[in-house]
PDB file of N, CA and C in Angstrom:
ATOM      1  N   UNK A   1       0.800  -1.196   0.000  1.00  0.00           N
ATOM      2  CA  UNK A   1       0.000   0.000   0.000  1.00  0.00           C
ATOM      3  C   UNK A   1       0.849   1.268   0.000  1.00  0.00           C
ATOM      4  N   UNK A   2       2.253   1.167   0.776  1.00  0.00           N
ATOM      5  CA  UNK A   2       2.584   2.810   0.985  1.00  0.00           C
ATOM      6  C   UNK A   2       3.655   2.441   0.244  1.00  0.00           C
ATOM      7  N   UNK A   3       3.412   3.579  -0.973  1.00  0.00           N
ATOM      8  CA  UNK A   3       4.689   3.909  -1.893  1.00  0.00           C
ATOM      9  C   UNK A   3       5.761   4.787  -1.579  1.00  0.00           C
ATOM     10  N   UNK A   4       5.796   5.717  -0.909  1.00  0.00           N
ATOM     11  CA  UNK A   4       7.368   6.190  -0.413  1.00  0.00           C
ATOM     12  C   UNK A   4       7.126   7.069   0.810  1.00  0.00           C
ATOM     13  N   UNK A   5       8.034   7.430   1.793  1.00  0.00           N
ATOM     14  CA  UNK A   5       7.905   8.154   2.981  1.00  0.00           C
ATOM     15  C   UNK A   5       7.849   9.872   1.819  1.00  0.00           C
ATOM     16  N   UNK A   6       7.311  10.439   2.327  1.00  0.00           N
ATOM     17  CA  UNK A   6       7.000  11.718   1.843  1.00  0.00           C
ATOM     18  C   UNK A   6       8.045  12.832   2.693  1.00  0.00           C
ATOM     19  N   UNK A   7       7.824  13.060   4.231  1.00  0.00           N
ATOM     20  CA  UNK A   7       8.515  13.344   4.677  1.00  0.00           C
ATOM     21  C   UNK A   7       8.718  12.817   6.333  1.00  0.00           C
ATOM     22  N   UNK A   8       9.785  13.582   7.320  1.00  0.00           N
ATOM     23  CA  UNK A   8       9.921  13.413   8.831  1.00  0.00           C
ATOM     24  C   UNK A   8       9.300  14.443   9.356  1.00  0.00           C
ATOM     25  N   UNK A   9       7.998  14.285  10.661  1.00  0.00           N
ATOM     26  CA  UNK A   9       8.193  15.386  11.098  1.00  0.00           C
ATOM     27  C   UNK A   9       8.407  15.461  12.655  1.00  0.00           C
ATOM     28  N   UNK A  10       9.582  16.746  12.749  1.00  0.00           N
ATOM     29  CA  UNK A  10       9.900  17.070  14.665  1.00  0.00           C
ATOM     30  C   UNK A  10       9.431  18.225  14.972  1.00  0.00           C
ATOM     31  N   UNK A  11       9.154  18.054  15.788  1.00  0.00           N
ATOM     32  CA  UNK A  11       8.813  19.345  16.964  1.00  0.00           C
ATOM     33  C   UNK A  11       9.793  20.034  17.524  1.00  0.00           C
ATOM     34  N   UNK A  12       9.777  21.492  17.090  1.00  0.00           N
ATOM     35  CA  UNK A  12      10.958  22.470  17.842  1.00  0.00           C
ATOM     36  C   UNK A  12      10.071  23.225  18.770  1.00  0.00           C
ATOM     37  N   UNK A  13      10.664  24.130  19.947  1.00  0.00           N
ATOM     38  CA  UNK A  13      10.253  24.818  20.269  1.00  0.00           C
ATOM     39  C   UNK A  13       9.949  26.050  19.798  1.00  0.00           C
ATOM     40  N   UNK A  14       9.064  26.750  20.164  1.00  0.00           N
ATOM     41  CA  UNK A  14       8.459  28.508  19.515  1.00  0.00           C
ATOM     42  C   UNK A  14      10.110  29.002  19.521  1.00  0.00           C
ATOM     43  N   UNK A  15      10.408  30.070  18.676  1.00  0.00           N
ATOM     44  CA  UNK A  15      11.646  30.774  18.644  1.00  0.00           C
ATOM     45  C   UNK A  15      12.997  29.804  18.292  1.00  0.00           C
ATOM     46  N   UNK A  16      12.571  28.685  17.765  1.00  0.00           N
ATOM     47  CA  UNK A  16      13.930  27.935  17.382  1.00  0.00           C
ATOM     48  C   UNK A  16      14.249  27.755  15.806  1.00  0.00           C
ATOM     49  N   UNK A  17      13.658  28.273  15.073  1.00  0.00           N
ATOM     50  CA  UNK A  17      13.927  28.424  13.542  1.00  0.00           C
ATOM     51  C   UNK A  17      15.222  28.435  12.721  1.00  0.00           C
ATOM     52  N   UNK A  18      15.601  29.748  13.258  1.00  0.00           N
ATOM     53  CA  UNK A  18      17.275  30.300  13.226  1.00  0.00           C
ATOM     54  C   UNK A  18      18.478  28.785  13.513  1.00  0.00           C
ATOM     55  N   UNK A  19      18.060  29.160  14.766  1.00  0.00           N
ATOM     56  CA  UNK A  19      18.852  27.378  15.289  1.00  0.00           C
ATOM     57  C   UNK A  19      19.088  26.338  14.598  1.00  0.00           C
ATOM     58  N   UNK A  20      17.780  26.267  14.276  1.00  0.00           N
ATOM     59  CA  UNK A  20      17.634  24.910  13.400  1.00  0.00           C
ATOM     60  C   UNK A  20      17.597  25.076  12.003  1.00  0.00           C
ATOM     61  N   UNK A  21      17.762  26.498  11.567  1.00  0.00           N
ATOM     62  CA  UNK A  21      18.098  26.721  10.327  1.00  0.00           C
ATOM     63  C   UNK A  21      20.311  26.660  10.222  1.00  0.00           C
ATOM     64  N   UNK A  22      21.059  26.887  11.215  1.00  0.00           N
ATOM     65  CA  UNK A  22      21.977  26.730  11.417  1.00  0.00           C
ATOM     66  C   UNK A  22      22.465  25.455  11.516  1.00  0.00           C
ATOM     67  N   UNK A  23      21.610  24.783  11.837  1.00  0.00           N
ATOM     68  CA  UNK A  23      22.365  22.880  11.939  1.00  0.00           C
ATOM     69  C   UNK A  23      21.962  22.281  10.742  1.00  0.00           C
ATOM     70  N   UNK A  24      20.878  22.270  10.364  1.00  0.00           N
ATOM     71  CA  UNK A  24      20.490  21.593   8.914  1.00  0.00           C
ATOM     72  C   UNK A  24      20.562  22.212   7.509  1.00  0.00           C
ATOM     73  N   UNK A  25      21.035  23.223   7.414  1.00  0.00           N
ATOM     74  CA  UNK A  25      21.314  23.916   6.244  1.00  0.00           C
ATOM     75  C   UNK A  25      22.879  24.303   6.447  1.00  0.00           C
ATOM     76  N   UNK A  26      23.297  24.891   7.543  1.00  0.00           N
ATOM     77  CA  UNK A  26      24.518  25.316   8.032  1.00  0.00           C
ATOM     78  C   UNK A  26      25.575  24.108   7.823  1.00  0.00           C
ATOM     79  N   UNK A  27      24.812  22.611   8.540  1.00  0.00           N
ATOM     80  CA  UNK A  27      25.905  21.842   9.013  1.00  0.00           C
ATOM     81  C   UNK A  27      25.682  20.613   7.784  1.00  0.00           C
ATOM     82  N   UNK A  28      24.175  20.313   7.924  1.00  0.00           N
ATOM     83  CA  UNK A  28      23.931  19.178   7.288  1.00  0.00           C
ATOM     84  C   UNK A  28      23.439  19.269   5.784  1.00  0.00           C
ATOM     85  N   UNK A  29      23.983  20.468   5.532  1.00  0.00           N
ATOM     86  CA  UNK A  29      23.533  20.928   3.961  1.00  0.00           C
ATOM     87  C   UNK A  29      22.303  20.638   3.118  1.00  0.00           C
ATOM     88  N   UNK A  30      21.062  20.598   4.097  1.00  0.00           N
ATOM     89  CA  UNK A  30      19.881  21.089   3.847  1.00  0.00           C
ATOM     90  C   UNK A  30      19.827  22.190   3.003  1.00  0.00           C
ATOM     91  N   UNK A  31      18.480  22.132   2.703  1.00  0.00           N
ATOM     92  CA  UNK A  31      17.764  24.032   2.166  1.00  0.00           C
ATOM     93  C   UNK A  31      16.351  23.718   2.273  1.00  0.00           C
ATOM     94  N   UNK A  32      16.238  25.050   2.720  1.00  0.00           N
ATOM     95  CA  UNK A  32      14.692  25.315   2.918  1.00  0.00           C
ATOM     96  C   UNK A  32      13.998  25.394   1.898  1.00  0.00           C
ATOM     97  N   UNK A  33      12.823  24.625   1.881  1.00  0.00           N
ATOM     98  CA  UNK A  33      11.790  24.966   1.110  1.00  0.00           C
ATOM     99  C   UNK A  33      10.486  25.682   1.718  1.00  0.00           C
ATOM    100  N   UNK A  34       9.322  26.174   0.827  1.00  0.00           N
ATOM    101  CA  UNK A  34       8.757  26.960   1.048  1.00  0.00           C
ATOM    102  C   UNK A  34       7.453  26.579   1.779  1.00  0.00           C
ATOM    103  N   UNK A  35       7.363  26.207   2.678  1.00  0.00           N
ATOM    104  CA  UNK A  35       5.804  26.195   3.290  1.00  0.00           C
ATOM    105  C   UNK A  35       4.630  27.099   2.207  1.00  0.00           C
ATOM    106  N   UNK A  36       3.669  25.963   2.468  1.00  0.00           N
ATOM    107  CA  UNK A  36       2.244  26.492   1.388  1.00  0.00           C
ATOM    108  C   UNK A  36       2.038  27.620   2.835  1.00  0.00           C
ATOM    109  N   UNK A  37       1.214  28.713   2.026  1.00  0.00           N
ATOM    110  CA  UNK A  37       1.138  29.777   2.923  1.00  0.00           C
ATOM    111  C   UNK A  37       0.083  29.380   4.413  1.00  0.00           C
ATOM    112  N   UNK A  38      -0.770  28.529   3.744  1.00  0.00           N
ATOM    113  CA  UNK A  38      -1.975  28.406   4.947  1.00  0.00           C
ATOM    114  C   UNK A  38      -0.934  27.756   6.025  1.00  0.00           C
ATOM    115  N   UNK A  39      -0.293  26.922   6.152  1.00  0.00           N
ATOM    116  CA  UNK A  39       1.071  26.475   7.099  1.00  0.00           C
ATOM    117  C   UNK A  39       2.018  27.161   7.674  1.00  0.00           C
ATOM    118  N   UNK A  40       2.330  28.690   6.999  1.00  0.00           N
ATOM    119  CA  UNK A  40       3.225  29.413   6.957  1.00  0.00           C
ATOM    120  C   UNK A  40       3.513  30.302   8.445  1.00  0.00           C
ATOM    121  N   UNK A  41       2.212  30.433   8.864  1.00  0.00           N
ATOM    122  CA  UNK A  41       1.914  31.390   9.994  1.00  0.00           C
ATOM    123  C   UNK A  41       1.864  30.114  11.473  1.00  0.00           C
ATOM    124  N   UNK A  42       2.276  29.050  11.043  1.00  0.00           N
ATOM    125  CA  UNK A  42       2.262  27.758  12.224  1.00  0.00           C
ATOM    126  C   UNK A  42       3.907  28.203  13.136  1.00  0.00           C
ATOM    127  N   UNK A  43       4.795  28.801  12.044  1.00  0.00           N
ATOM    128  CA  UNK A  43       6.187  28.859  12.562  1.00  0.00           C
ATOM    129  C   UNK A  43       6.721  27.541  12.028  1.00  0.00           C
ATOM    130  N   UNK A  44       8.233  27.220  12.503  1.00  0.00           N
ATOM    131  CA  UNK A  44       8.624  25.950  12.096  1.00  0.00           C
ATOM    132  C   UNK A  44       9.434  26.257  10.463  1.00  0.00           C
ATOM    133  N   UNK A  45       9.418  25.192  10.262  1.00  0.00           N
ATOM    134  CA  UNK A  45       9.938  25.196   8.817  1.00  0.00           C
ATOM    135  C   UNK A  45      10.131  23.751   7.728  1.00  0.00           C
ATOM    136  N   UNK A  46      10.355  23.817   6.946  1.00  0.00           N
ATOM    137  CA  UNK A  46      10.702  22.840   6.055  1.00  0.00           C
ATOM    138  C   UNK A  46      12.008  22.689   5.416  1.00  0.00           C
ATOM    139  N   UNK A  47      12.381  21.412   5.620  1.00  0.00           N
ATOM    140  CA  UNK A  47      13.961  21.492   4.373  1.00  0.00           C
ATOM    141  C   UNK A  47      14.129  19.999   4.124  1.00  0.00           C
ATOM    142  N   UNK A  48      14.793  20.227   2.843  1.00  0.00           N
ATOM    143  CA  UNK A  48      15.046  18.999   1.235  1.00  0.00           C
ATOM    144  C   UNK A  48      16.341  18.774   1.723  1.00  0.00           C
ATOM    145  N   UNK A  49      17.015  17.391   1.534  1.00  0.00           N
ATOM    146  CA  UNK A  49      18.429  17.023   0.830  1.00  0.00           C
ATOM    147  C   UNK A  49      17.813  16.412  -0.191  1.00  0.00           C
ATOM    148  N   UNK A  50      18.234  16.785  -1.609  1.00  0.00           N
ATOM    149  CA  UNK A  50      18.010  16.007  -2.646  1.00  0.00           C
ATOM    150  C   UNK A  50      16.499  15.941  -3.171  1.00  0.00           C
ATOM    151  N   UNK A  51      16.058  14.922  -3.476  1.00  0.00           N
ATOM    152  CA  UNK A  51      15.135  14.827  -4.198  1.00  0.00           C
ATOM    153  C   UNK A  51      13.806  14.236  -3.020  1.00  0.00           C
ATOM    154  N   UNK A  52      14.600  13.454  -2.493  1.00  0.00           N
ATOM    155  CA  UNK A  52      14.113  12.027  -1.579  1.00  0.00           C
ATOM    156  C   UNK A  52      13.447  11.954  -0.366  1.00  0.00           C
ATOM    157  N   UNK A  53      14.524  12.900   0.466  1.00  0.00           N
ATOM    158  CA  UNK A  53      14.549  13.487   1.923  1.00  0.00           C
ATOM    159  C   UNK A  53      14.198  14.942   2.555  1.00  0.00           C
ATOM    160  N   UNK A  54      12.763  14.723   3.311  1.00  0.00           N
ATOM    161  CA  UNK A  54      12.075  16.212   3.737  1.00  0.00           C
ATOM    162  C   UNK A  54      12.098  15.945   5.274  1.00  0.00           C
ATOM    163  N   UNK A  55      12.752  16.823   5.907  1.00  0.00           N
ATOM    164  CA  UNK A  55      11.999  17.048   7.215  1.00  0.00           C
ATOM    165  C   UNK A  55      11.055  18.162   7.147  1.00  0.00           C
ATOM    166  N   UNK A  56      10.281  18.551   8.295  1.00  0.00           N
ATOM    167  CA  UNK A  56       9.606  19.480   8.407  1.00  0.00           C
ATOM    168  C   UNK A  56       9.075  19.674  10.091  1.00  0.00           C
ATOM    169  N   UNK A  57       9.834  20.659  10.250  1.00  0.00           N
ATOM    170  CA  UNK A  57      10.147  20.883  11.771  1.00  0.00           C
ATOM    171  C   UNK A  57       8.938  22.053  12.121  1.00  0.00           C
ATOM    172  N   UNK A  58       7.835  21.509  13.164  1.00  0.00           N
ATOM    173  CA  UNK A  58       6.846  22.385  13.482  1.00  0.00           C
ATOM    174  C   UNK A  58       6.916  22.788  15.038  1.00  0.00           C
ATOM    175  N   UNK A  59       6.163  23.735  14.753  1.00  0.00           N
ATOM    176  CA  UNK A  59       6.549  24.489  16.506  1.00  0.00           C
ATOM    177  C   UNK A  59       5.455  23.459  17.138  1.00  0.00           C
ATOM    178  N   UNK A  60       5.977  23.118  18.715  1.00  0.00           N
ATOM    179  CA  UNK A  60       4.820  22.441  19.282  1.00  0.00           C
ATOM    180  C   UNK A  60       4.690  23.282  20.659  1.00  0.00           C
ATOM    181  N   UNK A  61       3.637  23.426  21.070  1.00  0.00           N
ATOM    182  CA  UNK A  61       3.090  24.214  22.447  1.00  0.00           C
ATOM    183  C   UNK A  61       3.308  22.938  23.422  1.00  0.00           C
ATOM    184  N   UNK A  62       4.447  23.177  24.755  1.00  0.00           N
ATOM    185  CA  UNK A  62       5.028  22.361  25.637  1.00  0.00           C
ATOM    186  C   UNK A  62       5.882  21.446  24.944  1.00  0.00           C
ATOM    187  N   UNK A  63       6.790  21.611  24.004  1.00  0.00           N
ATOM    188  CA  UNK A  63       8.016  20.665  23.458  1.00  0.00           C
ATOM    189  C   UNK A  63       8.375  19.449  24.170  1.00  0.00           C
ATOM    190  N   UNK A  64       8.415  19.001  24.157  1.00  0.00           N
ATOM    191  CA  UNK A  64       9.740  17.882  24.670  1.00  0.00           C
ATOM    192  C   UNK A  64      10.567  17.132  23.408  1.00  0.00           C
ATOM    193  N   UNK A  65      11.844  16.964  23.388  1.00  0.00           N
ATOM    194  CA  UNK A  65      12.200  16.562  22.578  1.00  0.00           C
ATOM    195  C   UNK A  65      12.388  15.190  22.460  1.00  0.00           C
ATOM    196  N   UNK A  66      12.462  14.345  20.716  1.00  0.00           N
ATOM    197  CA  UNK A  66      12.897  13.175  20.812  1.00  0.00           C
ATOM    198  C   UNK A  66      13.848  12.395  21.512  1.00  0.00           C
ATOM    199  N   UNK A  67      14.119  11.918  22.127  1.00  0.00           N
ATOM    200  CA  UNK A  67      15.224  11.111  21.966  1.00  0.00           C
ATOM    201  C   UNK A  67      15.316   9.811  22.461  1.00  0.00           C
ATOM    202  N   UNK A  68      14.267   9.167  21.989  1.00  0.00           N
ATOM    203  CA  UNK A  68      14.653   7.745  21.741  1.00  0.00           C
ATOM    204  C   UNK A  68      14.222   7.962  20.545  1.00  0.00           C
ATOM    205  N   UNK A  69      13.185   8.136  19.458  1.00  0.00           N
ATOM    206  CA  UNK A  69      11.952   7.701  18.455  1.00  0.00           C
ATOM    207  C   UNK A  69      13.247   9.375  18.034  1.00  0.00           C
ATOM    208  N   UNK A  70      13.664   8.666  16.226  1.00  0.00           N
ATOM    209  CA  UNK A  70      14.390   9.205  15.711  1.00  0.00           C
ATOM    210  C   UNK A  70      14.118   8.921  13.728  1.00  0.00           C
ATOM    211  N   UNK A  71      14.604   9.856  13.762  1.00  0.00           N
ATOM    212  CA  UNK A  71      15.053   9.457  11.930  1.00  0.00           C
ATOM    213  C   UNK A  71      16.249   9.082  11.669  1.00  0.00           C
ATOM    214  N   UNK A  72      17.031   8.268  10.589  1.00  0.00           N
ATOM    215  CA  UNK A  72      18.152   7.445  10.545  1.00  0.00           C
ATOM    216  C   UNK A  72      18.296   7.916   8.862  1.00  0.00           C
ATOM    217  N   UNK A  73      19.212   8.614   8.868  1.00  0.00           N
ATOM    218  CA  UNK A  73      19.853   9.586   7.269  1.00  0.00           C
ATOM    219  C   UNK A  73      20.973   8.572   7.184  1.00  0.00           C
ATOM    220  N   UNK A  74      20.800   7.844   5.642  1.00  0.00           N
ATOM    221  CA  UNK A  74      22.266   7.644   5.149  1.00  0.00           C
ATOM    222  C   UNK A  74      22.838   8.805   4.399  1.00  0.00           C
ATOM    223  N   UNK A  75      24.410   9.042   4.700  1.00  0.00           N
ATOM    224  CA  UNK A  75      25.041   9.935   4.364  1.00  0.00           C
ATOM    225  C   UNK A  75      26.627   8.922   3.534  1.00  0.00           C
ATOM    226  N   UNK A  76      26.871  10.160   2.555  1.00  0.00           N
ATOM    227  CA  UNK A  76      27.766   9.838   1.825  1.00  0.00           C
ATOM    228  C   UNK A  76      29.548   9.406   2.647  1.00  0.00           C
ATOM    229  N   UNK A  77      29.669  10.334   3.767  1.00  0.00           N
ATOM    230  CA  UNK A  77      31.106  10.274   4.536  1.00  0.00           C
ATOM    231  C   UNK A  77      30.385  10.769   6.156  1.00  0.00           C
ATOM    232  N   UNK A  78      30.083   9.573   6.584  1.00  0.00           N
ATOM    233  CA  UNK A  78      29.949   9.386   8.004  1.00  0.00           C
ATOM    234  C   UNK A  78      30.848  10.124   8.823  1.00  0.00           C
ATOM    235  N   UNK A  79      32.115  10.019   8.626  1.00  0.00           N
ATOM    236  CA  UNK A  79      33.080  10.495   9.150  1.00  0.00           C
ATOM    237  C   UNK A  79      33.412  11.715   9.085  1.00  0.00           C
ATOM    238  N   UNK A  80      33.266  12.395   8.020  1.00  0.00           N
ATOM    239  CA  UNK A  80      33.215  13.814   7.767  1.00  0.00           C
ATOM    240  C   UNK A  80      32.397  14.602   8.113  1.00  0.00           C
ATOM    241  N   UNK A  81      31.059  13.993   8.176  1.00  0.00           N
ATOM    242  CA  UNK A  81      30.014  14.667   9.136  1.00  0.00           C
ATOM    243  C   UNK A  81      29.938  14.697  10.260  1.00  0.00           C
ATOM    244  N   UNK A  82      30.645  13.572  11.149  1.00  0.00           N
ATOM    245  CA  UNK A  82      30.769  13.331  12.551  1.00  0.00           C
ATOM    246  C   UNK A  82      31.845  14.831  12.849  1.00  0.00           C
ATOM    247  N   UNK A  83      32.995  14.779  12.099  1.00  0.00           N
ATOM    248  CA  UNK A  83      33.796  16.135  12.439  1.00  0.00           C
ATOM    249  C   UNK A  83      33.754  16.648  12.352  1.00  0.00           C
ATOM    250  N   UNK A  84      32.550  17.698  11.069  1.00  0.00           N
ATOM    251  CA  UNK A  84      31.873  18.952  11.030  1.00  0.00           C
ATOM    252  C   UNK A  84      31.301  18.927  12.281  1.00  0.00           C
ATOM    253  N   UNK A  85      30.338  17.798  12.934  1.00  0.00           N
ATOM    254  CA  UNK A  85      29.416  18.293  13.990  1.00  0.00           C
ATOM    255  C   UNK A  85      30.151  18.143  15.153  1.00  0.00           C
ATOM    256  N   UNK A  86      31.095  17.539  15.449  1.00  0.00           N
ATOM    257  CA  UNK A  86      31.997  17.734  16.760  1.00  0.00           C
ATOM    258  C   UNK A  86      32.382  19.342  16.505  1.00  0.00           C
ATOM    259  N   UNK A  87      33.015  19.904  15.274  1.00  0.00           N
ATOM    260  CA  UNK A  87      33.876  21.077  15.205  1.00  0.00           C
ATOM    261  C   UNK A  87      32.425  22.191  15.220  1.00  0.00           C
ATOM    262  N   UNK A  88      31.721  22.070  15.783  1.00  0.00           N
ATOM    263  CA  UNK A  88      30.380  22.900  15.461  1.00  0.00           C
ATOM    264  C   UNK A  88      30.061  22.755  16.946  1.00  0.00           C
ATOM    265  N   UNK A  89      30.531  22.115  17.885  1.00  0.00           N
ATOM    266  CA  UNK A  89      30.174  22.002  19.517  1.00  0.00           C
ATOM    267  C   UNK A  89      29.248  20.805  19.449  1.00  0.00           C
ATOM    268  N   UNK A  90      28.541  19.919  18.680  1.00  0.00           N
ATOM    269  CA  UNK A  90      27.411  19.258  19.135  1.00  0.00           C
ATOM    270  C   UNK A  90      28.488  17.575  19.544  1.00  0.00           C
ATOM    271  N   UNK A  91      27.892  17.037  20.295  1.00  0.00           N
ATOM    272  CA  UNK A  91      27.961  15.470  21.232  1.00  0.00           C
ATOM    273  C   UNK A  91      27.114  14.162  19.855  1.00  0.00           C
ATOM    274  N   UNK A  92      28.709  13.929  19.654  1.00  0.00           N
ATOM    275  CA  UNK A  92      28.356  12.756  18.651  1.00  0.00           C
ATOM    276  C   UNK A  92      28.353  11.456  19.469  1.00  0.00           C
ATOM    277  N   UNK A  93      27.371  10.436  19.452  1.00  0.00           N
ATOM    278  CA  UNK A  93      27.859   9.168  20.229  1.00  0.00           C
ATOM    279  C   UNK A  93      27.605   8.023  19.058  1.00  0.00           C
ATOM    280  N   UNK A  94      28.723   7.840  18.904  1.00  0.00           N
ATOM    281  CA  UNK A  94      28.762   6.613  18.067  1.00  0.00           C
ATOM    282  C   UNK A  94      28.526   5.372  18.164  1.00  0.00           C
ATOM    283  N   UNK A  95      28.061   4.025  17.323  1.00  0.00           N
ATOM    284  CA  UNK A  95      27.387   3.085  17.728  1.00  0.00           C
ATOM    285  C   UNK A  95      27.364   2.253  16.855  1.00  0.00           C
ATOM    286  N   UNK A  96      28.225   0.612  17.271  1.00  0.00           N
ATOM    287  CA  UNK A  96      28.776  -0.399  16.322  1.00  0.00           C
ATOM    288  C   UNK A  96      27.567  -1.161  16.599  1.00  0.00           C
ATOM    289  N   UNK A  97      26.432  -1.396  16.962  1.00  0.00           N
ATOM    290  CA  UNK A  97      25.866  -2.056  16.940  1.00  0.00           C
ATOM    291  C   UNK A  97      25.289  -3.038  15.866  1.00  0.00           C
ATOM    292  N   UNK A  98      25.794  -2.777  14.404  1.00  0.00           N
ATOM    293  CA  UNK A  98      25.093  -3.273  13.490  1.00  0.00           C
ATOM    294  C   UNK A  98      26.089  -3.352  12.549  1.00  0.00           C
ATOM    295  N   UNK A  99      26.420  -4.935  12.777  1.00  0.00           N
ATOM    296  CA  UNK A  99      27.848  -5.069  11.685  1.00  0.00           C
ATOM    297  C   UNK A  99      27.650  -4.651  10.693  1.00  0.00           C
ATOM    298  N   UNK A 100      28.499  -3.891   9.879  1.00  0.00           N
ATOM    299  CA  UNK A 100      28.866  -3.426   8.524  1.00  0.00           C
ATOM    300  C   UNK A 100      28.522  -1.827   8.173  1.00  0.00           C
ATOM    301  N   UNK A 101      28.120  -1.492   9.253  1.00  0.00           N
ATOM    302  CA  UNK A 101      27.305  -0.054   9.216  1.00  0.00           C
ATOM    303  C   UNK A 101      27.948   0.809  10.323  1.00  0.00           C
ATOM    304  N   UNK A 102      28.561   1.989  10.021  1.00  0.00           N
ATOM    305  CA  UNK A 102      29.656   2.807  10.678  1.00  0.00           C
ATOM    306  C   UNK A 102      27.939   3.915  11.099  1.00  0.00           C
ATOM    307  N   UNK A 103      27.477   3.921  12.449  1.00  0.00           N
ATOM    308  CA  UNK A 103      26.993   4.951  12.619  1.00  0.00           C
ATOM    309  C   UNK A 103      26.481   5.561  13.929  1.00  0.00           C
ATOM    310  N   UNK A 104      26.609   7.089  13.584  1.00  0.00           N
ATOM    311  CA  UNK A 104      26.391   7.744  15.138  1.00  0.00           C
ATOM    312  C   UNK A 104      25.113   8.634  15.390  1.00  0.00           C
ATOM    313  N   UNK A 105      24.356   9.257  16.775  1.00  0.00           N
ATOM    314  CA  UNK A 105      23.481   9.996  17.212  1.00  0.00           C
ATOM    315  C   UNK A 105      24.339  11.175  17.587  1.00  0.00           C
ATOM    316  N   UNK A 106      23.074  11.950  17.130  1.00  0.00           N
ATOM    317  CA  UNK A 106      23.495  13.344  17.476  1.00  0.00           C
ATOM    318  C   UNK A 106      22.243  14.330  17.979  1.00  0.00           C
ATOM    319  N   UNK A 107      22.061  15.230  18.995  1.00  0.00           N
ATOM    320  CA  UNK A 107      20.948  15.961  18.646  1.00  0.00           C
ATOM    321  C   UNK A 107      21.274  17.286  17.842  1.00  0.00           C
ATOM    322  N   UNK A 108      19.535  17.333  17.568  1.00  0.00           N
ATOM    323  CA  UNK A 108      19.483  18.939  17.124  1.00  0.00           C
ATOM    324  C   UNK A 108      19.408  20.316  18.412  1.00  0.00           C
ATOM    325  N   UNK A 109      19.374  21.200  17.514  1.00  0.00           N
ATOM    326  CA  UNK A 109      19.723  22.251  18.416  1.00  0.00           C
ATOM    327  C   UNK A 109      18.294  22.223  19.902  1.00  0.00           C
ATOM    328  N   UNK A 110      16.947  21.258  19.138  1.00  0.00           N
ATOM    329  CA  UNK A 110      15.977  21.260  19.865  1.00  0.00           C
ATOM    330  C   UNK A 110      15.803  20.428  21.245  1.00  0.00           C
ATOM    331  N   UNK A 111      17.085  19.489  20.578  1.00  0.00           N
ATOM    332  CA  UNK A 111      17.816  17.997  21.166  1.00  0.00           C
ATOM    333  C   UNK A 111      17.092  16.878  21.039  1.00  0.00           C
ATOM    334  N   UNK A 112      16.326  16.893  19.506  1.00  0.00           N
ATOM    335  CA  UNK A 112      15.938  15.861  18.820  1.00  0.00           C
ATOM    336  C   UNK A 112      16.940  14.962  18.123  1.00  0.00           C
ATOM    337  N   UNK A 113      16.563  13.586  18.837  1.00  0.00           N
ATOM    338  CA  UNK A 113      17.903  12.951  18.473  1.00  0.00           C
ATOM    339  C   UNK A 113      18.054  12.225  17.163  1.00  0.00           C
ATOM    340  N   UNK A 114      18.983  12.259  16.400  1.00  0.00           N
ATOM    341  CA  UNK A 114      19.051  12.072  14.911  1.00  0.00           C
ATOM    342  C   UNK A 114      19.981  10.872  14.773  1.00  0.00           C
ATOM    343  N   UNK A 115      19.940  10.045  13.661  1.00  0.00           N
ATOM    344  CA  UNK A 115      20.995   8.988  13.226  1.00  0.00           C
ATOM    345  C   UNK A 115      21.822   9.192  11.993  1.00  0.00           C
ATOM    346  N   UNK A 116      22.833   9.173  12.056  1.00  0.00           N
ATOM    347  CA  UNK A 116      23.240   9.215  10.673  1.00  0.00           C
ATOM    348  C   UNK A 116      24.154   7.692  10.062  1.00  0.00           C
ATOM    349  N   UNK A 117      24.224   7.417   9.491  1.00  0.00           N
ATOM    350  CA  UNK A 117      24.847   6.076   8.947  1.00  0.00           C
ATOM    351  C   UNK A 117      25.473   6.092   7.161  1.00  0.00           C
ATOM    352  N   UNK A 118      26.563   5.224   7.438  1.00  0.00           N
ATOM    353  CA  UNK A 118      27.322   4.860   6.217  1.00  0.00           C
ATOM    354  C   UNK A 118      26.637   4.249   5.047  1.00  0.00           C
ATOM    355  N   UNK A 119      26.645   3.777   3.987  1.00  0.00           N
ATOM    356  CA  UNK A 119      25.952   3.187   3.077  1.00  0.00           C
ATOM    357  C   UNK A 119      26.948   1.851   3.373  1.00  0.00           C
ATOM    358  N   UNK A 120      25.483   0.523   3.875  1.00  0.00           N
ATOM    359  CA  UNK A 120      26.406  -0.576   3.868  1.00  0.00           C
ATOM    360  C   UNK A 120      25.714  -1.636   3.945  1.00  0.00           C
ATOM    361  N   UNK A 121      25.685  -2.861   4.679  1.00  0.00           N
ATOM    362  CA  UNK A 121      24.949  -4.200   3.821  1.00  0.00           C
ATOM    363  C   UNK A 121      23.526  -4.257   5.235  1.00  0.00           C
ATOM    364  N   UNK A 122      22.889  -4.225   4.549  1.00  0.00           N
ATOM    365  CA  UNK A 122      21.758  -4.711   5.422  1.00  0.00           C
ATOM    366  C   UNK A 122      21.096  -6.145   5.526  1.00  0.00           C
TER     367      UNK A 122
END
């Protein structure tokens, strides 16, 4: 029945836009796309890698952030992203749990916790 994930969505807090326009466009080379206008006035935001991959980060009234229940991004150089986001201040914890697959958690600025992983055998 379900033909492709469309997009992720997290909850930031009111006033965290900027922030989170700094880690996912800044770090993780996102770009924003445009919220349809009736959405527009919610706060929050939207952003693309590629063709494939949408988050869409909405303001929630009383936040709490993820961190167990996450999204899991394969990325091209695991390793290179782990040292942009160490050299950027954020707490990478890395995790062999799954032979053949190099990959670590990180939060966002909201301290929604994220996965990122190598391309490898499942």
């Amino acid at each position: 029945m379900i033909h492709r994930l469309d997009h992720v969505q997290l909850a930031i807090p009111a006033g965290m836009e900027d922030a989170s326009r700094q880690f996912y466009i800044g770090l993780l080379g996102m770009e924003e796309i445009d919220k349809p206008a009736a959405l527009a006035a919610r706060g929050g935001l939207w952003l693309r890698a590629g063709n494939d991959v949408q988050i869409h980060l909405g303001v929630e009234t009383g936040f709490q952030p993820a961190r167990k229940a996450h999204p899991g991004f394969v990325v091209h150089d695991v390793d290179r992203l782990a040292e942009a986001l160490i050299a950027a201040g954020h707490r990478v914890e890395w995790d062999d749990a799954l032979p053949g697959i190099r990959r670590f958690y990180v939060a966002d600025p909201s301290g929604n916790r994220l996965e990122f992983m190598s391309e490898g055998m499942r």
